[in-house]
Protein backbone atom coordinates (compact mmCIF):
# COMPACT_ATOMS: atom_id res chain seq x y z
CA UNK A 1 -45.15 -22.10 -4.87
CA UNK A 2 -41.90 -19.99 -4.72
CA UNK A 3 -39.76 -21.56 -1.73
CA UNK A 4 -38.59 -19.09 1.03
CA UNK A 5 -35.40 -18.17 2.44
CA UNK A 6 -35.68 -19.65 6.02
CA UNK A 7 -34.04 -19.17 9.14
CA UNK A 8 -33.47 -22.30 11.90
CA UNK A 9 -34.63 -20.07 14.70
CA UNK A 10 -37.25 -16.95 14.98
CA UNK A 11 -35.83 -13.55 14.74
CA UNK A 12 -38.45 -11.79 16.57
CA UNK A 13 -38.37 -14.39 19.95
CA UNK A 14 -35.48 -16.68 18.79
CA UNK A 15 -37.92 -19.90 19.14
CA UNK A 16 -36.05 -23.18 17.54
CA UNK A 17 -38.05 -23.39 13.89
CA UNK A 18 -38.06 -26.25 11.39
CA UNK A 19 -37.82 -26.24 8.02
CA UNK A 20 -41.18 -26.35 7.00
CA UNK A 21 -41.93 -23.93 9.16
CA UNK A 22 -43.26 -20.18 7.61
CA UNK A 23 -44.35 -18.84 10.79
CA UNK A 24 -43.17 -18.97 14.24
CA UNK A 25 -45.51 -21.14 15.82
CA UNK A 26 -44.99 -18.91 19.04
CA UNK A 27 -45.04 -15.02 17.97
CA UNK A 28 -46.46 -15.77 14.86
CA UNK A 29 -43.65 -13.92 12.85
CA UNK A 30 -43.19 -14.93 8.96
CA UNK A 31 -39.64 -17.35 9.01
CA UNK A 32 -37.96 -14.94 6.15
CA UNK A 33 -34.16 -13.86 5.64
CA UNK A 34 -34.88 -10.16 4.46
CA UNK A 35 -30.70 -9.67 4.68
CA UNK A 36 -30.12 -10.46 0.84
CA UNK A 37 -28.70 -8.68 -2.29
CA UNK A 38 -30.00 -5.68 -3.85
CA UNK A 39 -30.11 -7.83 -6.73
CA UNK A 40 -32.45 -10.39 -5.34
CA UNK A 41 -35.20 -7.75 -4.14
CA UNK A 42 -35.10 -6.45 -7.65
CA UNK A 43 -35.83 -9.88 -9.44
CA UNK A 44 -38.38 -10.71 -6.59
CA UNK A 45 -40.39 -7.21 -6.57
CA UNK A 46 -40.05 -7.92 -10.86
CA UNK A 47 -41.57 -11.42 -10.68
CA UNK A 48 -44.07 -10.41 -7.45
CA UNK A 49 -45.15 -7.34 -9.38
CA UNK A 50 -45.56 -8.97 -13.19
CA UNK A 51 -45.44 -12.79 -12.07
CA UNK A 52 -42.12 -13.46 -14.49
CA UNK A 53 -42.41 -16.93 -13.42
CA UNK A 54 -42.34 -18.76 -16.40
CA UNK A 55 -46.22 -18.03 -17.40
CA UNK A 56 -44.75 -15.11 -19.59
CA UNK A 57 -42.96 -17.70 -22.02
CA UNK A 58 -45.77 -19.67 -22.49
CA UNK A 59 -48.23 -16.71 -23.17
CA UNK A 60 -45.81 -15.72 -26.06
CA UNK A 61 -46.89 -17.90 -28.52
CA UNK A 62 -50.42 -18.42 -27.96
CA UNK A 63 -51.44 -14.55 -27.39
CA UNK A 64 -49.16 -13.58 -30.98
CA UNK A 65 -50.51 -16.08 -33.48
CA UNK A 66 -53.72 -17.54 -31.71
CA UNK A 67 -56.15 -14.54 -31.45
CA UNK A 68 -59.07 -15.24 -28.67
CA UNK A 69 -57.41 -18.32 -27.21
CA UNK A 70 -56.10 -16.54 -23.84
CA UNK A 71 -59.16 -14.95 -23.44
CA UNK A 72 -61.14 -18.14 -23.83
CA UNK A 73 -59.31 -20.50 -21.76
CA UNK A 74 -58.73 -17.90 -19.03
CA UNK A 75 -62.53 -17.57 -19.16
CA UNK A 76 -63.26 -20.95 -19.22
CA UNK A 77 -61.42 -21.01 -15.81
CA UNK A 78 -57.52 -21.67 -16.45
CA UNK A 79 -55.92 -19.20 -14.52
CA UNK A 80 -52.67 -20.28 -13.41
CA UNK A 81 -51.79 -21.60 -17.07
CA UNK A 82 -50.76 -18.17 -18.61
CA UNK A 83 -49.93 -14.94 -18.08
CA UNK A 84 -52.51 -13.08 -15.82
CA UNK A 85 -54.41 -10.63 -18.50
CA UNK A 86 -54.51 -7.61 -16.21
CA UNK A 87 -50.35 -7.58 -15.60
CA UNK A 88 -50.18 -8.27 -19.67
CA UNK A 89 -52.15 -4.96 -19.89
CA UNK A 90 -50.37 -3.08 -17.54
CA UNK A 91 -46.69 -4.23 -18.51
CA UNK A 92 -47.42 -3.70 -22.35
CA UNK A 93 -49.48 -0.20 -22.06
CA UNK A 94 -46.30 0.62 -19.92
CA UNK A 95 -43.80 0.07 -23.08
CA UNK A 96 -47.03 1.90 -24.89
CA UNK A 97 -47.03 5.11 -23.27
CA UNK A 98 -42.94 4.95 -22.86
CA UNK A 99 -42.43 4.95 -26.63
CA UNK A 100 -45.30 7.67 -26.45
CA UNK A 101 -43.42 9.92 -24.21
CA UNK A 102 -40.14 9.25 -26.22
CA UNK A 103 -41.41 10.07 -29.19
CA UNK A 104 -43.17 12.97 -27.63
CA UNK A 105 -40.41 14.63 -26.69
CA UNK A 106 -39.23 14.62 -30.16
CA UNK A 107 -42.20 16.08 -31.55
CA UNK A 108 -42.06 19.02 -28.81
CA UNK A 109 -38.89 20.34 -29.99
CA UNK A 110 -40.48 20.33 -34.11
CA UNK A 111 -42.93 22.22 -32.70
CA UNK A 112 -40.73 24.72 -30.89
CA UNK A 113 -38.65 25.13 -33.81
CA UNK A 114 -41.84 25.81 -36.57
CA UNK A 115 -43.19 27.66 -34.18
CA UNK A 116 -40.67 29.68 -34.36
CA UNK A 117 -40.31 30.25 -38.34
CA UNK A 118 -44.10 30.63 -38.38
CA UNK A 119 -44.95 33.16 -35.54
CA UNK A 120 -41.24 34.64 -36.00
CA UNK A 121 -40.77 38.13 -36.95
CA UNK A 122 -37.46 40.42 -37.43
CA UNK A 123 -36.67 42.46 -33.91
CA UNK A 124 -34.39 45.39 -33.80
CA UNK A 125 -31.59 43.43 -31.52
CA UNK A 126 -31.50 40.89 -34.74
CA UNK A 127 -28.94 43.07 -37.07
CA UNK A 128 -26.92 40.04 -38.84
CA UNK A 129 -30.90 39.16 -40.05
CA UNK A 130 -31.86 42.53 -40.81
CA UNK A 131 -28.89 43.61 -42.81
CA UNK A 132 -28.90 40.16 -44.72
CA UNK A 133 -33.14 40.89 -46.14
CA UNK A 134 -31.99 44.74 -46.59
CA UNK A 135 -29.71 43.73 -49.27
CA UNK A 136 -31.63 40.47 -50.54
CA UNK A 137 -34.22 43.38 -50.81
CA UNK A 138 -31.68 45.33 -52.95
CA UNK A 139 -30.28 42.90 -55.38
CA UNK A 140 -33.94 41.60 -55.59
CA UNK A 141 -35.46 44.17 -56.31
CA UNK A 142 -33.39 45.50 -59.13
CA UNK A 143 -34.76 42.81 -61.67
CA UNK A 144 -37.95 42.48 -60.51
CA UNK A 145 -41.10 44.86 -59.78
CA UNK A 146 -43.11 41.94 -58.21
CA UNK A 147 -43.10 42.82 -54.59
CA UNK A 148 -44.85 39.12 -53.57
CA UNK A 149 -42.66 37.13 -55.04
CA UNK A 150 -39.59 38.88 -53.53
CA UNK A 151 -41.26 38.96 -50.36
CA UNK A 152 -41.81 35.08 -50.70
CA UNK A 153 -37.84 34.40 -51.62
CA UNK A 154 -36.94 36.29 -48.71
CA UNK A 155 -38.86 34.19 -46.25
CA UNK A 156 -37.69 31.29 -48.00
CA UNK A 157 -33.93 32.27 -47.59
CA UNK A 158 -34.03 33.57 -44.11
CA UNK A 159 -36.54 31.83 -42.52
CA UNK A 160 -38.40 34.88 -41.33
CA UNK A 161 -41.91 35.98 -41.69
CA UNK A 162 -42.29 39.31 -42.82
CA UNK A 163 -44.84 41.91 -41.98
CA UNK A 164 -47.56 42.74 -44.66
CA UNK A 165 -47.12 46.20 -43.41
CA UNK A 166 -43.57 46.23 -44.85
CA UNK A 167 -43.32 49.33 -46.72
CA UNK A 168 -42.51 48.27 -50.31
CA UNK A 169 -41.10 51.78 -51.87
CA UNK A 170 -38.32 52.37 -49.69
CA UNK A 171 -34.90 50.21 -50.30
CA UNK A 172 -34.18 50.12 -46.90
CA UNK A 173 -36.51 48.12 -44.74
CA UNK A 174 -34.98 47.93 -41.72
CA UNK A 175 -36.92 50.56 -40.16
CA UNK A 176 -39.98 48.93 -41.11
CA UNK A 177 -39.03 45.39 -39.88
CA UNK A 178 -39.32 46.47 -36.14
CA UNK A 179 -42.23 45.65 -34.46
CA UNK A 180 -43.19 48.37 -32.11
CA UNK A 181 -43.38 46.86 -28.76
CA UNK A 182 -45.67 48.10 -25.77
CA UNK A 183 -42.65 50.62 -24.97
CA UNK A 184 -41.74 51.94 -28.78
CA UNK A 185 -45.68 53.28 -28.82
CA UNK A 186 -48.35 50.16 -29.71
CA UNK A 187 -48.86 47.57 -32.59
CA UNK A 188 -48.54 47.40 -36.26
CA UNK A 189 -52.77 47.94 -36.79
CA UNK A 190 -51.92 45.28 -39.22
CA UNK A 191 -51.25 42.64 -36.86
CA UNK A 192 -53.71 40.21 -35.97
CA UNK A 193 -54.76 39.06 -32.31
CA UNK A 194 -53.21 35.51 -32.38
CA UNK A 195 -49.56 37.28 -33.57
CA UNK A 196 -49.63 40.16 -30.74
CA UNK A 197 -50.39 37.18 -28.41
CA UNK A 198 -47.52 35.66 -29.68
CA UNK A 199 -45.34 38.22 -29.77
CA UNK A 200 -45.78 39.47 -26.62
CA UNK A 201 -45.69 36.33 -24.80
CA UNK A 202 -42.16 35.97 -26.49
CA UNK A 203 -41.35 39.07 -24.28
CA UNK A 204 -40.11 37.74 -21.60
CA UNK A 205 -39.44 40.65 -19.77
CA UNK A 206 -43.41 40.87 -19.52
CA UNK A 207 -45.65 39.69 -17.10
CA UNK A 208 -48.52 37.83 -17.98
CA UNK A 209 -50.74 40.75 -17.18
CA UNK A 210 -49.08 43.29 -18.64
CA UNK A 211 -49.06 41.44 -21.86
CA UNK A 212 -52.70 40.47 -21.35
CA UNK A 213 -53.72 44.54 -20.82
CA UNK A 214 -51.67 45.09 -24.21
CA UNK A 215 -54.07 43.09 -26.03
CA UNK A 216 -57.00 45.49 -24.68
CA UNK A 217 -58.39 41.89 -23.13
CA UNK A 218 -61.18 43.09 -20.39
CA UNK A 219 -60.85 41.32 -17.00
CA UNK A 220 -64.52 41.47 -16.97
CA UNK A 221 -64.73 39.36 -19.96
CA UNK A 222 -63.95 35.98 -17.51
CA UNK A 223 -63.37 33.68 -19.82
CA UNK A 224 -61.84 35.31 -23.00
CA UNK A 225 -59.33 36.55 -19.87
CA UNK A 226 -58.48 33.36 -18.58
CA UNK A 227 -58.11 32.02 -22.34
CA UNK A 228 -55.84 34.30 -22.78
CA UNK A 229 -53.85 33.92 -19.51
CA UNK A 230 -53.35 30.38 -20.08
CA UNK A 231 -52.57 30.62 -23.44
CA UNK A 232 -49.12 33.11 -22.93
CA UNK A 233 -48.45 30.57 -20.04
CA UNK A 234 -48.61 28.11 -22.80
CA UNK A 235 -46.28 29.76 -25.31
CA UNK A 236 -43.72 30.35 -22.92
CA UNK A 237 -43.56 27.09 -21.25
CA UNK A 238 -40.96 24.29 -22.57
CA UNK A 239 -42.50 22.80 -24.99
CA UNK A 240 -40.65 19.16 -24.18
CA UNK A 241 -42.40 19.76 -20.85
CA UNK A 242 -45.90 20.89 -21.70
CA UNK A 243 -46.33 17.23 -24.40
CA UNK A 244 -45.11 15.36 -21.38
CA UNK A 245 -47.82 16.70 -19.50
CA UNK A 246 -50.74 15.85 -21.82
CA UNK A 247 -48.88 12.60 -22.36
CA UNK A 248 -48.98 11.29 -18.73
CA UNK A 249 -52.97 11.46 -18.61
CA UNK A 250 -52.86 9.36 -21.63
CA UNK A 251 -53.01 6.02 -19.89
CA UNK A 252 -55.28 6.84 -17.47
CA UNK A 253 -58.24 8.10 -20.77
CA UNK A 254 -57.16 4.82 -21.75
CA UNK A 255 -57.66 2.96 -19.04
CA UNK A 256 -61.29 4.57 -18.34
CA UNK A 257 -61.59 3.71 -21.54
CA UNK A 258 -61.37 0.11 -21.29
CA UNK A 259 -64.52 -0.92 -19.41
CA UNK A 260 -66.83 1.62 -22.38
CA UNK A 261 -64.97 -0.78 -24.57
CA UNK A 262 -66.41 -4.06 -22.95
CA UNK A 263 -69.99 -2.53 -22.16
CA UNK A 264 -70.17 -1.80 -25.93
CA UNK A 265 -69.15 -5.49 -26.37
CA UNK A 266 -71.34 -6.31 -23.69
CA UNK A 267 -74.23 -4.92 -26.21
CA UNK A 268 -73.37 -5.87 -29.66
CA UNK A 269 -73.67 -9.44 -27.71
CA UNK A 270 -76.03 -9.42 -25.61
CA UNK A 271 -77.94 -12.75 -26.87
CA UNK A 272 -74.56 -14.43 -26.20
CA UNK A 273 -73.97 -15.94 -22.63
CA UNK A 274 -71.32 -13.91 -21.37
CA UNK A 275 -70.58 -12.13 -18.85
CA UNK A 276 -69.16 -8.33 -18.51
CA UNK A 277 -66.50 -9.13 -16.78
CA UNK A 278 -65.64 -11.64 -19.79
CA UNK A 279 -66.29 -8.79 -22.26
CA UNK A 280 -63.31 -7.18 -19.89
CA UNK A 281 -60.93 -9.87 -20.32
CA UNK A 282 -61.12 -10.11 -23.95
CA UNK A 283 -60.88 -5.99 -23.59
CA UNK A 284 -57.75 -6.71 -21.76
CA UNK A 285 -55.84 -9.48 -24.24
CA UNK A 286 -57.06 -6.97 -27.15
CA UNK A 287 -55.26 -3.51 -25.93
CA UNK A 288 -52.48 -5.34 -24.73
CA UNK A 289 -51.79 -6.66 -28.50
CA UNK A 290 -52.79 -3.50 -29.83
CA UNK A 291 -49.83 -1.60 -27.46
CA UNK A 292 -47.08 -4.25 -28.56
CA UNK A 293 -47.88 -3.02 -31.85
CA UNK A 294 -48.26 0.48 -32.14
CA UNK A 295 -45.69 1.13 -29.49
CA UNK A 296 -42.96 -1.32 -31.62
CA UNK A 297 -44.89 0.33 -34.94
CA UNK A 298 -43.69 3.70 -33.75
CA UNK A 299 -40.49 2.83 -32.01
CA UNK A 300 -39.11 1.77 -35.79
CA UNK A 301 -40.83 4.36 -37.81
CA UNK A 302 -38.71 7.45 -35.81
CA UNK A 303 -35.73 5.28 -35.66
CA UNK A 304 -35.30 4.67 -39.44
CA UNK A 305 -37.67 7.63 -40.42
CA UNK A 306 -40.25 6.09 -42.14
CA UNK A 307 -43.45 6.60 -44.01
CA UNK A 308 -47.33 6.34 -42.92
CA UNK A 309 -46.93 2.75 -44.94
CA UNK A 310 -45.81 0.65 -41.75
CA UNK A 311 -47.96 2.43 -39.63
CA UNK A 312 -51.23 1.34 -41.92
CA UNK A 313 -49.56 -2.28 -41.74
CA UNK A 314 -49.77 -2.08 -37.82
CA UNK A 315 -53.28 -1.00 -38.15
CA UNK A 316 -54.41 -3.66 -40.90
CA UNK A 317 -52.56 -6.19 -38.36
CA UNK A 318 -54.20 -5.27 -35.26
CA UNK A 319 -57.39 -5.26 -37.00
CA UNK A 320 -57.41 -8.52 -38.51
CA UNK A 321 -56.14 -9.93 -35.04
CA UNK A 322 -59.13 -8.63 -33.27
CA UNK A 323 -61.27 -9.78 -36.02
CA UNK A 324 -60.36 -13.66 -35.52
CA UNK A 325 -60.26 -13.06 -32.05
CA UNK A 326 -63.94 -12.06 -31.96
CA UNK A 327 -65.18 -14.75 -34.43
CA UNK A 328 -63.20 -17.56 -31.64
CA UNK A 329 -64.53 -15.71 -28.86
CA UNK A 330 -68.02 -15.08 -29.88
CA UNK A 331 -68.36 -18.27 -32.48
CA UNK A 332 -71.00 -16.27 -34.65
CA UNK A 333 -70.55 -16.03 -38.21
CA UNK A 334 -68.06 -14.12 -40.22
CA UNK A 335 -70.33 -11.57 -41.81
CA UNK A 336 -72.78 -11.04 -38.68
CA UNK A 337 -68.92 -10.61 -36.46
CA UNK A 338 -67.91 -8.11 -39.58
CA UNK A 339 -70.94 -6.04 -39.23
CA UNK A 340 -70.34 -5.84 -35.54
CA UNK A 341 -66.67 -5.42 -35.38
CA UNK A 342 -67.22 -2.42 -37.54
CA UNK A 343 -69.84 -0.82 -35.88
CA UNK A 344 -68.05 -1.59 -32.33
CA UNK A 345 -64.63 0.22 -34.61
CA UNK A 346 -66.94 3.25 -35.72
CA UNK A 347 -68.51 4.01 -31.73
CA UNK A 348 -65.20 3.23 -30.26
CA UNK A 349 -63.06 5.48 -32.51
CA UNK A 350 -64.98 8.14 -32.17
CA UNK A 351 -64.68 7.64 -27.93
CA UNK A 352 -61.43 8.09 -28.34
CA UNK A 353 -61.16 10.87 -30.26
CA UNK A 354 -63.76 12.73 -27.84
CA UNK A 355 -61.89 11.62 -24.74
CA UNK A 356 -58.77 12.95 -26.35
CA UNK A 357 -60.05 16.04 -27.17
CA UNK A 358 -61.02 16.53 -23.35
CA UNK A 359 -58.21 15.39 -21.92
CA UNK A 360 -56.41 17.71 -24.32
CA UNK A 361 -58.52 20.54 -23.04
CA UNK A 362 -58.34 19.50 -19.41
CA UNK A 363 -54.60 19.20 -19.60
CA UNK A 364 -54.37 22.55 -21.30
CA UNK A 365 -56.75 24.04 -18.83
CA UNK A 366 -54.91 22.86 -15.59
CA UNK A 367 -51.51 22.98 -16.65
């Protein structure tokens, strides 16, 4: 047990204390000095709140290169020996769903910017961009009669998308670059629903409803309404912002997760004698390996910008982990413990990717 910083006498009723004293034998007050370093109370509330106490260290080895034996010997009633499985879980899925919200970040502002060259189109307050495609248009157009493939290397050189309405006789397409807005007299009929949405949700100067009566969208219509609503909110919000919000629910779909994981386990062994709560600890030891991982996986793939190849590694790795870690767990066979592990892999996989998929919607519903 940690010794205490003790005083010789009680602070609450200043009764004479000995050393071996944690109370006050008279008011009952804990003997503690609370008057230390910032410093201290940080590496206390660290090792109180993960128990860094030396368990860590000796977890290390076992939990990397012996799959199952953590989750056996804490099951077999070894607690104090290693690291407790729950803080491993919570500590690693923390670095987990850091590097996810790192990277996340990163991936907003791709978005923002392809958004951008796909949804983009010319506006009349853009005259450096206009007057560079009116004479690509020109010199273009002088050795060629092909109207698609111009169109195509003048995307490709500005970075614009133009209008299939463009008029493709006159030499001067300025005119026909501008997008009439709700104040220049409607849409281009041309235009489909998804690019007045976006276009007018660009509009900044526009309220939500008054882009949502531009699209003609009834209010009786309840839910194509509120589809719509949410969707301009969704445009218009920062994009860094909007990922971090999906992200942050991410732990807690995983963490609901977790005990659909062990009751599957809890079926494909049902013969065996094990508990559920075994079924969670093993649960427990196998996300937490599975976070170190992916999380280090990804942390080194946007660093050096690399390939799908390391990220297959990290899956082939984590698989094979939890494979021995069944077979030393369970102790059944290797082909009966293959059949299972990939039916548990099939059912589980496609949990997640329903539970994503809601959590997607819910977050983009309530956001």
């Amino acid at each position: 047990m940690k010794s205490q910083r003790k005083h010789p006498y009680c602070l609450n009723c200043n009764t004479p204390l000995k050393i071996q004293d944690n109370y006050c034998p008279k008011c009952g007050q804990e003997n503690t000095d609370q008057n230390v370093s910032v410093g201290i109370i940080l590496s206390e509330f660290i090792s109180n709140a993960f128990a860094l106490d030396g368990k860590l260290p000796k977890s290390f080895v076992p939990f990397l290169f012996k799959p199952g034996k953590l989750t056996n010997t804490y099951n077999a009633g070894k607690r104090n020996k290693y690291f407790n499985p729950v803080r491993m879980y919570l500590v690693l899925s923390l670095f987990y769903f850091f590097v996810i919200g790192y990277i996340g970040k990163k991936v907003a502002e791709d978005i923002e910017t392809q958004s951008e060259k796909v949804f983009n189109r010319v506006s009349s307050d853009d005259p450096a961009s206009l007057s560079k495609i009116d004479s690509l248009i020109n010199l273009k157009s002088r050795d060629s009669v092909n109207w698609e493939a111009i169109k195509k290397e003048i995307e490709k050189d500005t970075g614009l998308k133009l209008p299939d309405s463009l008029n493709k006789e006159k030499p001067n397409i300025i005119k026909d670059l501008k997008i009439d807005s709700v104040e220049n007299g409607g849409w281009d009929t041309n235009l489909d629903f998804t690019e007045k949405l976006y276009s007018l949700a660009q509009d900044e100067s526009l309220s939500i409803e008054q882009c949502i009566d531009s699209l003609d969208v009834n209010k009786s219509e309840k839910l194509t309404y509120a589809l719509t609503y949410q969707s301009i909110k969704i445009i218009r919000s920062d994009k860094r912002y909007l990922i971090g919000y999906i992200l942050k629910n991410l732990p807690i779909m995983m963490f609901i997760l977790l005990p659909v994981f062990a009751g599957m386990l809890k079926l494909l062994y049902i013969r065996r004698n094990f508990l559920y709560i075994h079924h969670i600890i093993h649960a427990l030891y196998l996300h937490s390996f599975a976070y170190l991982v992916y999380g280090l996986t990804l942390l080194i793939t946007v660093k050096y910008d690399l390939d799908a190849g390391l990220a297959f590694f990290s899956f082939i790795l984590v698989s094979t982990y939890s494979y021995i870690s069944f077979i030393r767990v369970y102790k059944q066979g290797w082909f009966k413990t293959f059949v299972k592990f990939n039916i548990l892999g099939y059912f589980y996989i496609s949990f997640l990717l329903i539970a994503f998929l809601i959590e997607l919607m819910l977050s983009l519903y309530l956001f």
